[in-house]
Protein backbone atom coordinates (compact mmCIF):
# COMPACT_ATOMS: atom_id res chain seq x y z
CA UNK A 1 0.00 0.00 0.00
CA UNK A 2 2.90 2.27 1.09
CA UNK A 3 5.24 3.12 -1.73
CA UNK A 4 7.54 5.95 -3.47
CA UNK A 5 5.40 7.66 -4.83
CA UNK A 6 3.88 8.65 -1.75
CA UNK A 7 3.74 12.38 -0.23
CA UNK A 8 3.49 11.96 3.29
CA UNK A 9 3.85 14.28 6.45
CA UNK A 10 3.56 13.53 10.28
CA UNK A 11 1.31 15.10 13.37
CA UNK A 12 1.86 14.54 17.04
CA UNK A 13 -1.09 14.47 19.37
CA UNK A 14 -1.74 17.14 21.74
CA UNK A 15 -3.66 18.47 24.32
CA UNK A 16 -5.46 21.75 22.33
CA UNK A 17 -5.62 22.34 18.99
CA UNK A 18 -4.53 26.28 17.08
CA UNK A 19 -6.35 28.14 14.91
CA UNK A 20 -5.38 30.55 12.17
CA UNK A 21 -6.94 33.78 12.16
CA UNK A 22 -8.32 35.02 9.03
CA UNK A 23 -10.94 37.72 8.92
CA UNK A 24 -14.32 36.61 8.24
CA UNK A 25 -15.41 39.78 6.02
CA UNK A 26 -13.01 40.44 3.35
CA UNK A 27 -14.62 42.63 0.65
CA UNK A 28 -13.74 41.74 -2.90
CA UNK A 29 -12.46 44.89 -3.74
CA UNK A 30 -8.92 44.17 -1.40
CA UNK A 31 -8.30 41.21 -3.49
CA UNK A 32 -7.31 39.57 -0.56
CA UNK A 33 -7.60 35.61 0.15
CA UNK A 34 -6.53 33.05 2.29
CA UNK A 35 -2.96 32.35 1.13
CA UNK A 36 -2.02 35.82 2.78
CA UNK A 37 -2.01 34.52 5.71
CA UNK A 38 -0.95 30.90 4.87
CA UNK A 39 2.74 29.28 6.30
CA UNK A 40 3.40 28.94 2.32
CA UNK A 41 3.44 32.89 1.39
CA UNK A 42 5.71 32.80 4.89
CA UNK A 43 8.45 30.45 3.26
CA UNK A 44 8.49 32.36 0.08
CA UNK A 45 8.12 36.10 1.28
CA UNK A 46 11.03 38.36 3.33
CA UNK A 47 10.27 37.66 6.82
CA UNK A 48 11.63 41.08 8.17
CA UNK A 49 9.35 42.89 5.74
CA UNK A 50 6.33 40.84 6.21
CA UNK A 51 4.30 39.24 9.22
CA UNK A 52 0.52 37.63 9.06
CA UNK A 53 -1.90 39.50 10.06
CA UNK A 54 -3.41 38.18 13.12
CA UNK A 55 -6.37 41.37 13.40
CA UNK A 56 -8.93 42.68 11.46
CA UNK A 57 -6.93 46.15 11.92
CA UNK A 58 -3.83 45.02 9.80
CA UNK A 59 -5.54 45.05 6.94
CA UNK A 60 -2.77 47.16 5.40
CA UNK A 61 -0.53 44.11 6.21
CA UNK A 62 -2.44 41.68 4.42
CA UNK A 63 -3.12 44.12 1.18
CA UNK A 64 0.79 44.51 0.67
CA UNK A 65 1.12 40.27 0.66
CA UNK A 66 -2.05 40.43 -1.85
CA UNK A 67 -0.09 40.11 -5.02
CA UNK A 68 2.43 37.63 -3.68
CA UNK A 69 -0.77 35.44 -2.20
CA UNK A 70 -2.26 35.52 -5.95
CA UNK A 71 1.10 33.89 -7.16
CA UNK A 72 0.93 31.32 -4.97
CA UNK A 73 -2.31 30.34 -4.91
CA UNK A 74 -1.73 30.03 -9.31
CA UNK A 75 0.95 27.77 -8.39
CA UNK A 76 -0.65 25.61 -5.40
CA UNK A 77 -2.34 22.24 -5.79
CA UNK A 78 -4.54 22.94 -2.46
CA UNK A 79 -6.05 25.91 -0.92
CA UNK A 80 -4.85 28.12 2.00
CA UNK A 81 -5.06 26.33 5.75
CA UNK A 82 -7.44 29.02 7.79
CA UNK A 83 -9.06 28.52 10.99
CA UNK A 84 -8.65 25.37 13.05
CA UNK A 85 -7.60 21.81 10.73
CA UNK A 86 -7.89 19.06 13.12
CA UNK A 87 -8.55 15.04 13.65
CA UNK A 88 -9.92 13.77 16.96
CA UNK A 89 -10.23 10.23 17.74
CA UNK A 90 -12.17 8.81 20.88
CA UNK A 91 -10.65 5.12 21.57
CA UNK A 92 -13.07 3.04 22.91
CA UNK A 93 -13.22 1.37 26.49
CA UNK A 94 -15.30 -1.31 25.68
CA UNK A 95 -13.29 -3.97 25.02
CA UNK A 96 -10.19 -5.69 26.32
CA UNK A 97 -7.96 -5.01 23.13
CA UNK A 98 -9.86 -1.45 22.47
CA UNK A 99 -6.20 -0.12 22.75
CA UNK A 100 -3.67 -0.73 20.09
CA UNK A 101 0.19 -0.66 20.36
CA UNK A 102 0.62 0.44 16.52
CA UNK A 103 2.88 3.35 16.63
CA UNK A 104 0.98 5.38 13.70
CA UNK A 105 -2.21 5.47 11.72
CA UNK A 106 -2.75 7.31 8.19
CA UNK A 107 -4.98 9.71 7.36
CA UNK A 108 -5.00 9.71 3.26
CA UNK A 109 -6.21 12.17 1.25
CA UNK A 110 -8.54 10.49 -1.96
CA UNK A 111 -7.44 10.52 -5.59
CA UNK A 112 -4.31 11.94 -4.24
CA UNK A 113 -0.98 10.17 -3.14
CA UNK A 114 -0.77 11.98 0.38
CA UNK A 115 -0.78 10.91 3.95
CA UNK A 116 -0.24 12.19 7.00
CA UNK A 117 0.85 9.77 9.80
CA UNK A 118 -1.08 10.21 13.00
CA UNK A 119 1.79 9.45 15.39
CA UNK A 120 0.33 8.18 18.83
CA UNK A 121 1.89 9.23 22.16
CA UNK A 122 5.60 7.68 21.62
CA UNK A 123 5.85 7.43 26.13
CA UNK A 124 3.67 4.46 26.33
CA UNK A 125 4.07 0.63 24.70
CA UNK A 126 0.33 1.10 24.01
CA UNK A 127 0.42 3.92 21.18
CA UNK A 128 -3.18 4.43 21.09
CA UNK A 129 -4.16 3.30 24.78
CA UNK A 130 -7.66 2.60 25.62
CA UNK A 131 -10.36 4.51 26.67
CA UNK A 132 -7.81 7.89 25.52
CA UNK A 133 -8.70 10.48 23.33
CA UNK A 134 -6.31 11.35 20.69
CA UNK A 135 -6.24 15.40 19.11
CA UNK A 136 -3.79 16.11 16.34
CA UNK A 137 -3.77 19.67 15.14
CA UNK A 138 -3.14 19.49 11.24
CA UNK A 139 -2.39 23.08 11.50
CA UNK A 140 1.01 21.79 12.94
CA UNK A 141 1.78 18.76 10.40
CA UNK A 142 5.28 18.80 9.55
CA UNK A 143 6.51 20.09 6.85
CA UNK A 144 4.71 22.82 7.78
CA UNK A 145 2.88 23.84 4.57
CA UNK A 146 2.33 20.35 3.85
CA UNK A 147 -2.04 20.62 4.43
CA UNK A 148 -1.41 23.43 1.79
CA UNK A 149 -0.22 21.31 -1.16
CA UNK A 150 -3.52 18.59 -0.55
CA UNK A 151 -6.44 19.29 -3.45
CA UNK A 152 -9.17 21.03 -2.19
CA UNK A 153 -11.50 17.93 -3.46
CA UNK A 154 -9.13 15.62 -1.83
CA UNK A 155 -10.63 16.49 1.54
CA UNK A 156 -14.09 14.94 0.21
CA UNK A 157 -12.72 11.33 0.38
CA UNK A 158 -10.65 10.81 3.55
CA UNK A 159 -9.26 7.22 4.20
CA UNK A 160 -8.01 5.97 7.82
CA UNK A 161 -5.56 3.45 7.49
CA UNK A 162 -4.20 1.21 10.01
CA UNK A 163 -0.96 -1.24 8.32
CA UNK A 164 -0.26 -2.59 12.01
CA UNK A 165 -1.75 -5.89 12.95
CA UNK A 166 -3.04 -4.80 16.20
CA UNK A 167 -6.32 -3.11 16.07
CA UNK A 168 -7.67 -0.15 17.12
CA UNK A 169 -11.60 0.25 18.56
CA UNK A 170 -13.20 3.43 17.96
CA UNK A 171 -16.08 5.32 19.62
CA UNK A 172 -15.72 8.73 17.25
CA UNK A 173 -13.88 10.15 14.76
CA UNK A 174 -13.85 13.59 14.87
CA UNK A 175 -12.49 16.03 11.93
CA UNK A 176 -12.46 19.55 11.31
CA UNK A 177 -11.59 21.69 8.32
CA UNK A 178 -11.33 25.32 8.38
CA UNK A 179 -13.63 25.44 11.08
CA UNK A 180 -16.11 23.33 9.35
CA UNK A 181 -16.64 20.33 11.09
CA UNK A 182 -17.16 17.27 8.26
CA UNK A 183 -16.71 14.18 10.39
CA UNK A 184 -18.43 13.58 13.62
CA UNK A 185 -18.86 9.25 13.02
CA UNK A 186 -19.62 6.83 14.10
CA UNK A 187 -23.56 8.18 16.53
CA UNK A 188 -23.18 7.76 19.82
CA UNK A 189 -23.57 4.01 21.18
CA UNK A 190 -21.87 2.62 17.79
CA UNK A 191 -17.81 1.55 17.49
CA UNK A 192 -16.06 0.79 14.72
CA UNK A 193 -12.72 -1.52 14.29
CA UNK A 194 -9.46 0.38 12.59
CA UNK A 195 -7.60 -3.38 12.25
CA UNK A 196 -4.80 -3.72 9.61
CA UNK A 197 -4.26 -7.34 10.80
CA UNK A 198 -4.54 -9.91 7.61
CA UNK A 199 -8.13 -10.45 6.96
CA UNK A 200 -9.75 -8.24 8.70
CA UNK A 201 -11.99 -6.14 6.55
CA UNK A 202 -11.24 -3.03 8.45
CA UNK A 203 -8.07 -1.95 7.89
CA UNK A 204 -9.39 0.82 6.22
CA UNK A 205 -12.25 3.03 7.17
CA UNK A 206 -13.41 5.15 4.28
CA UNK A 207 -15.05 8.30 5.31
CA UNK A 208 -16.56 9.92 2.22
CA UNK A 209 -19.86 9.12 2.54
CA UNK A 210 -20.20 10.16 6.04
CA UNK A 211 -18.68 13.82 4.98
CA UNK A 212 -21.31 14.26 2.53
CA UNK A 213 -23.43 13.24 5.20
CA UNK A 214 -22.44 15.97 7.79
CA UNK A 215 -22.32 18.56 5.64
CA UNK A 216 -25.55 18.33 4.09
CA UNK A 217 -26.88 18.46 7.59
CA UNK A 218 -25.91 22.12 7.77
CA UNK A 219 -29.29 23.02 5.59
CA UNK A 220 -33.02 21.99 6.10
CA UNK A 221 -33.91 19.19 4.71
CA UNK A 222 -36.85 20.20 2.47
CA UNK A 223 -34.14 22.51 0.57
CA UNK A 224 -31.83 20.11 -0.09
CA UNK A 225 -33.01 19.44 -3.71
CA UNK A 226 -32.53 23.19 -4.98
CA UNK A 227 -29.06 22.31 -6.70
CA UNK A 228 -27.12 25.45 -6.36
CA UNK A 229 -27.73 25.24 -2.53
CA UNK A 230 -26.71 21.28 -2.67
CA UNK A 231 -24.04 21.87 -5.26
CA UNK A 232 -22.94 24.77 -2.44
CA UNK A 233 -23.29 23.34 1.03
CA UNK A 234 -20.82 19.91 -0.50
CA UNK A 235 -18.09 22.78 -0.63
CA UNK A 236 -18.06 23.52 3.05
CA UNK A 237 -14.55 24.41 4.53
CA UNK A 238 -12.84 25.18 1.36
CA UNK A 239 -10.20 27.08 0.61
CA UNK A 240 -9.19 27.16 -3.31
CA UNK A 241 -10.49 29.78 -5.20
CA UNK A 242 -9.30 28.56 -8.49
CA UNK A 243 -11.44 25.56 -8.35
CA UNK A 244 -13.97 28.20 -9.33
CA UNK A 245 -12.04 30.69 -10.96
CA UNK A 246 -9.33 32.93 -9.86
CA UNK A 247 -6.77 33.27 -7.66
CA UNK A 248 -8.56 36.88 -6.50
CA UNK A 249 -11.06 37.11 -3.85
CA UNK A 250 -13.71 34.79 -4.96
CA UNK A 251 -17.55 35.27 -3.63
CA UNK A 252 -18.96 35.98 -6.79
CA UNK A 253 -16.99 33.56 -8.63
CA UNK A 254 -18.39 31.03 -5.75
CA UNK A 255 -21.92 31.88 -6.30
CA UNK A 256 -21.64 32.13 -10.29
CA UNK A 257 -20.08 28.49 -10.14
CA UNK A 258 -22.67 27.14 -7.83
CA UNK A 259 -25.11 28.88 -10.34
CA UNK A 260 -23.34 27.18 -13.53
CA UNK A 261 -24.07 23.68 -12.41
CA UNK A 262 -27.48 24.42 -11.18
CA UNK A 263 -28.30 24.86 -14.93
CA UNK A 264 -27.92 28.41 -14.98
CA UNK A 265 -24.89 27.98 -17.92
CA UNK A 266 -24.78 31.80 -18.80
CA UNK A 267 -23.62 32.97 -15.38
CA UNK A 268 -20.90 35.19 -14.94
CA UNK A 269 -17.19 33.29 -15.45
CA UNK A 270 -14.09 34.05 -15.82
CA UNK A 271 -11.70 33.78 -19.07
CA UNK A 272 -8.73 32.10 -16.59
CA UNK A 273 -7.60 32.12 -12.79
CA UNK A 274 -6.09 35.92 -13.16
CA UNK A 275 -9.32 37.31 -14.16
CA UNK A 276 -12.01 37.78 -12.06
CA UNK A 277 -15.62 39.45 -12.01
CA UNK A 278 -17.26 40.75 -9.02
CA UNK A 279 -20.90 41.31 -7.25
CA UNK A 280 -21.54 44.22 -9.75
CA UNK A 281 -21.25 41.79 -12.63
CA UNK A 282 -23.56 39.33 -10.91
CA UNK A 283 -26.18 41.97 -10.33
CA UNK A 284 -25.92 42.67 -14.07
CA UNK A 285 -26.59 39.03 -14.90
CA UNK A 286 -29.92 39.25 -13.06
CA UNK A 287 -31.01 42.49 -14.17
CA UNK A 288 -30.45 41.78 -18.16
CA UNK A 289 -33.01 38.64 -17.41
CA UNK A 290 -35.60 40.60 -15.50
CA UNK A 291 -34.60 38.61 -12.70
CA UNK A 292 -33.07 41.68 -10.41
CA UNK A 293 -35.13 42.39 -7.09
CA UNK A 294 -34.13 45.53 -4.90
CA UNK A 295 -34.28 45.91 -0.67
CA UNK A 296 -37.21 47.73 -1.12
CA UNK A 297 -38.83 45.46 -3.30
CA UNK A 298 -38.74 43.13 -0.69
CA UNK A 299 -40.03 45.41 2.05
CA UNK A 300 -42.64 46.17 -0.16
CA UNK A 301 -43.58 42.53 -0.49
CA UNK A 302 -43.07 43.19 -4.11
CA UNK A 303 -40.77 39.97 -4.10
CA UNK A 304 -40.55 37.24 -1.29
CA UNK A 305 -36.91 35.38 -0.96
CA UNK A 306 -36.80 31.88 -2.15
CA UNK A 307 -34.13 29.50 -1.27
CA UNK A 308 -30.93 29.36 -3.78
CA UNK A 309 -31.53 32.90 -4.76
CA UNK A 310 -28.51 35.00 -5.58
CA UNK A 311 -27.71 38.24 -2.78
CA UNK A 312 -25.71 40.98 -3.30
CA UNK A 313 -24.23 42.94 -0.15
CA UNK A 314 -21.21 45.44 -0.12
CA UNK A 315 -18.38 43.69 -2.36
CA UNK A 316 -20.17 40.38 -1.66
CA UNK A 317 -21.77 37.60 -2.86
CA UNK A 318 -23.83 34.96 -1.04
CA UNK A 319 -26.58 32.74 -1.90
CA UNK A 320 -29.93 32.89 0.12
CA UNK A 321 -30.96 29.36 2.54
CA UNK A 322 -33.66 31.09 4.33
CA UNK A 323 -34.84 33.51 7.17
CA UNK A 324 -33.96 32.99 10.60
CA UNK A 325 -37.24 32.67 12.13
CA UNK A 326 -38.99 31.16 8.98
CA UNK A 327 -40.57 33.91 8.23
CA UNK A 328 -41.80 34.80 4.81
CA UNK A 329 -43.40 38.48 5.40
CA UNK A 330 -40.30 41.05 5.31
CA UNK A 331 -41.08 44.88 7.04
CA UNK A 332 -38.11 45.22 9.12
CA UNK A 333 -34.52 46.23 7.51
CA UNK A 334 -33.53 43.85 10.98
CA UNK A 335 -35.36 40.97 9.72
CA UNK A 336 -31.88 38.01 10.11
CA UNK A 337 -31.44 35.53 7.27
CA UNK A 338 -28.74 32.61 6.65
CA UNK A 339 -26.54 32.13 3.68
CA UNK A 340 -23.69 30.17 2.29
CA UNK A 341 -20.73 31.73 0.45
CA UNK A 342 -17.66 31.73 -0.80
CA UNK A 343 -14.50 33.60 0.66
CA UNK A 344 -16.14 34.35 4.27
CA UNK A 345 -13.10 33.63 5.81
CA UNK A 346 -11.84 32.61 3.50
CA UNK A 347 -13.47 29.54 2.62
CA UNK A 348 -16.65 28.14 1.96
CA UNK A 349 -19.47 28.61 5.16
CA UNK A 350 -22.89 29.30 6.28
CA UNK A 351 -23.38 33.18 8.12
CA UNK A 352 -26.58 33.10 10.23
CA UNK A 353 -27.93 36.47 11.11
CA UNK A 354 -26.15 38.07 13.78
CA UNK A 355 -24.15 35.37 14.90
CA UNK A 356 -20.79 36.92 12.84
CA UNK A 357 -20.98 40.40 14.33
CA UNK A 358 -17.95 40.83 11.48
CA UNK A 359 -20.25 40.01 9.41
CA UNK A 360 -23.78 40.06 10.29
CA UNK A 361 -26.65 38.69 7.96
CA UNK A 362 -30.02 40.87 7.94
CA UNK A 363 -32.11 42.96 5.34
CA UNK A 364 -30.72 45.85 5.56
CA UNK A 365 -27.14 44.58 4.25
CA UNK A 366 -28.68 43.81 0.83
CA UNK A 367 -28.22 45.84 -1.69
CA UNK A 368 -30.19 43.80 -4.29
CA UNK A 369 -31.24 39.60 -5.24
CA UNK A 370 -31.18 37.70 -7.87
CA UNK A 371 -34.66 35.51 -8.38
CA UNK A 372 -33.47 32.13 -9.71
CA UNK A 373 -37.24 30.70 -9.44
């Protein structure tokens, strides 16, 4: 299973896991994305001339790195690492031989030839002791820009692999990717065997289908079917703006993509990854179909929201879920909704409301909507 060709990296458990602060409003006008404040654009740019921004106030920072982020993320196979990137297994305590005394597991990265060894705690002859539960913060792998150089689609098909012969019994796995979590498996009361002894059918634990699974979870169920909205919530957590367009800030490009395989083929794209279009253009695309609604229209109860509709905001894109208390009747500028968009920090997540006071989600924002009825 293990050969040459393989990329691989290694994590070490600990106790808490880091996060890497990105802004969660960046307006597409900066042209600012994630790789500014990626460990990549620190190996390639001057260290005594530039430091990531860890505030929303060093903007200024991050708008000097902009040009030098586009260049890398032209040249990168993966997206930026923002937020917290992080595997957490519970080891069951329900059996004898829960507990395993392999020294490593692999966490493989589909369609791609890239591991990362999960190293266990190297003080004990047990590795992965019973009843423990095991954090590694991929934030940290080694080489450090290593979750960087993984395919943004790779992260839909996640293997564990255990090539030891002495099993491993698992209450959860746990994973997290840019702050989106996309693995919480097996439900509670369940286990599942991580065994790479000969025979056992176990040995690897696929984990695709249960990603799908969690992140389809973060919209109602009786929306599921409106495909920009499904084709939208499968992108959850991340990062890579050129898998829809350009290595710019990428909201609209997000939403025009998500758009594009809904059916709507004549949305807004761009000619290659340098170019890039922005809410204006999107607006445009609605109004030359008779399709463009204004805040007031809304008030007015000229036009009622309908999930998967386009929204444009200040320098933003986002696509429209629904209202936070249901709703339908809009007379209130306050009145909260919920979205899902591209480069909110940075990557792909659901705002609610007034839950991001960076970024805060109500009628009064939007500046006008798309009907895609």
């Amino acid at each position: 299973m293990m050969d040459s060709k393989l990329e691989e990296a290694d994590v070490f458990p600990v106790e808490k896991v880091s996060k890497i602060y990105v802004p969660d409003d960046i307006s597409e006008e900066t042209g600012i994305q994630g790789f500014v404040f990626s460990r990549k654009l620190l190996k390639v740019a001057d260290p005594e001339k530039y430091t990531v921004p860890k505030t929303a106030k060093e903007k200024e920072i991050a708008l000097k790195a902009a040009k030098l982020a586009w260049k890398i993320a032209a040249e990168s196979d993966g997206g930026p690492a923002v937020g917290e990137n992080s595997i957490t297994i519970r080891i069951s305590n329900a059996h004898r031989n829960a507990g395993s005394r392999a020294e490593r597991i692999y966490m493989h990265f589909g369609g791609e030839h890239k591991f990362i060894r999960l190293w266990g705690p190297r003080d004990r002859d047990e590795h992965f002791p019973r009843g423990w539960t095991l954090n590694w913060d991929l934030n940290e792998t080694r080489p450090a820009d290593f979750l960087e150089s993984i395919p943004t689609d790779a992260w839909d098909d996640i293997l564990l692999i255990n090539t030891h012969g002495d099993g491993i019994l698992i209450d959860n796995i746990k994973i997290v990717h840019s702050d989106i979590t996309i693995v919480d498996w097996p439900p509670s009361g369940q286990r599942v065997w991580l065994d790479g002894s000969k025979g056992e059918k176990y040995g690897i634990i696929g984990l695709a289908d249960q990603i799908i699974e969690k992140k389809l979870e973060a919209i109602d169920p009786d929306i599921r079917w409106v495909p920009q909205l499904h084709c939208a919530v499968r992108e959850l957590g991340k990062t890579d703006g050129t898998k829809y367009g350009t290595v710019h800030a990428w909201c609209s490009e997000f939403a025009s993509w998500c758009l594009r395989k809904a059916g709507w083929w004549d949305a807004p794209k761009t000619r290659n990854t340098d170019d890039n279009f922005g809410s204006g253009d999107m607006e445009g695309y609605f109004n030359d179909k008779d399709r463009k609604y204004t805040k007031q229209d809304l008030l007015n109860g000229n036009y009622t929201l309908t999930a998967g509709d386009y929204l444009r905001m200040p320098n933003h894109s986002a696509l429209f879920i629904r209202y936070v208390d249901d709703g339908r009747d809009v007379t209130d500028t306050n009145k909260e909704f919920i979205s899902i968009e591209g480069n909110t920090g940075s990557k792909v997540a659901i705002r609610r409301g007034r839950a991001n006071p960076d970024c805060p989600r109500y009628i009064d924002r939007l500046i006008s909507v798309g009907s895609t009825r």
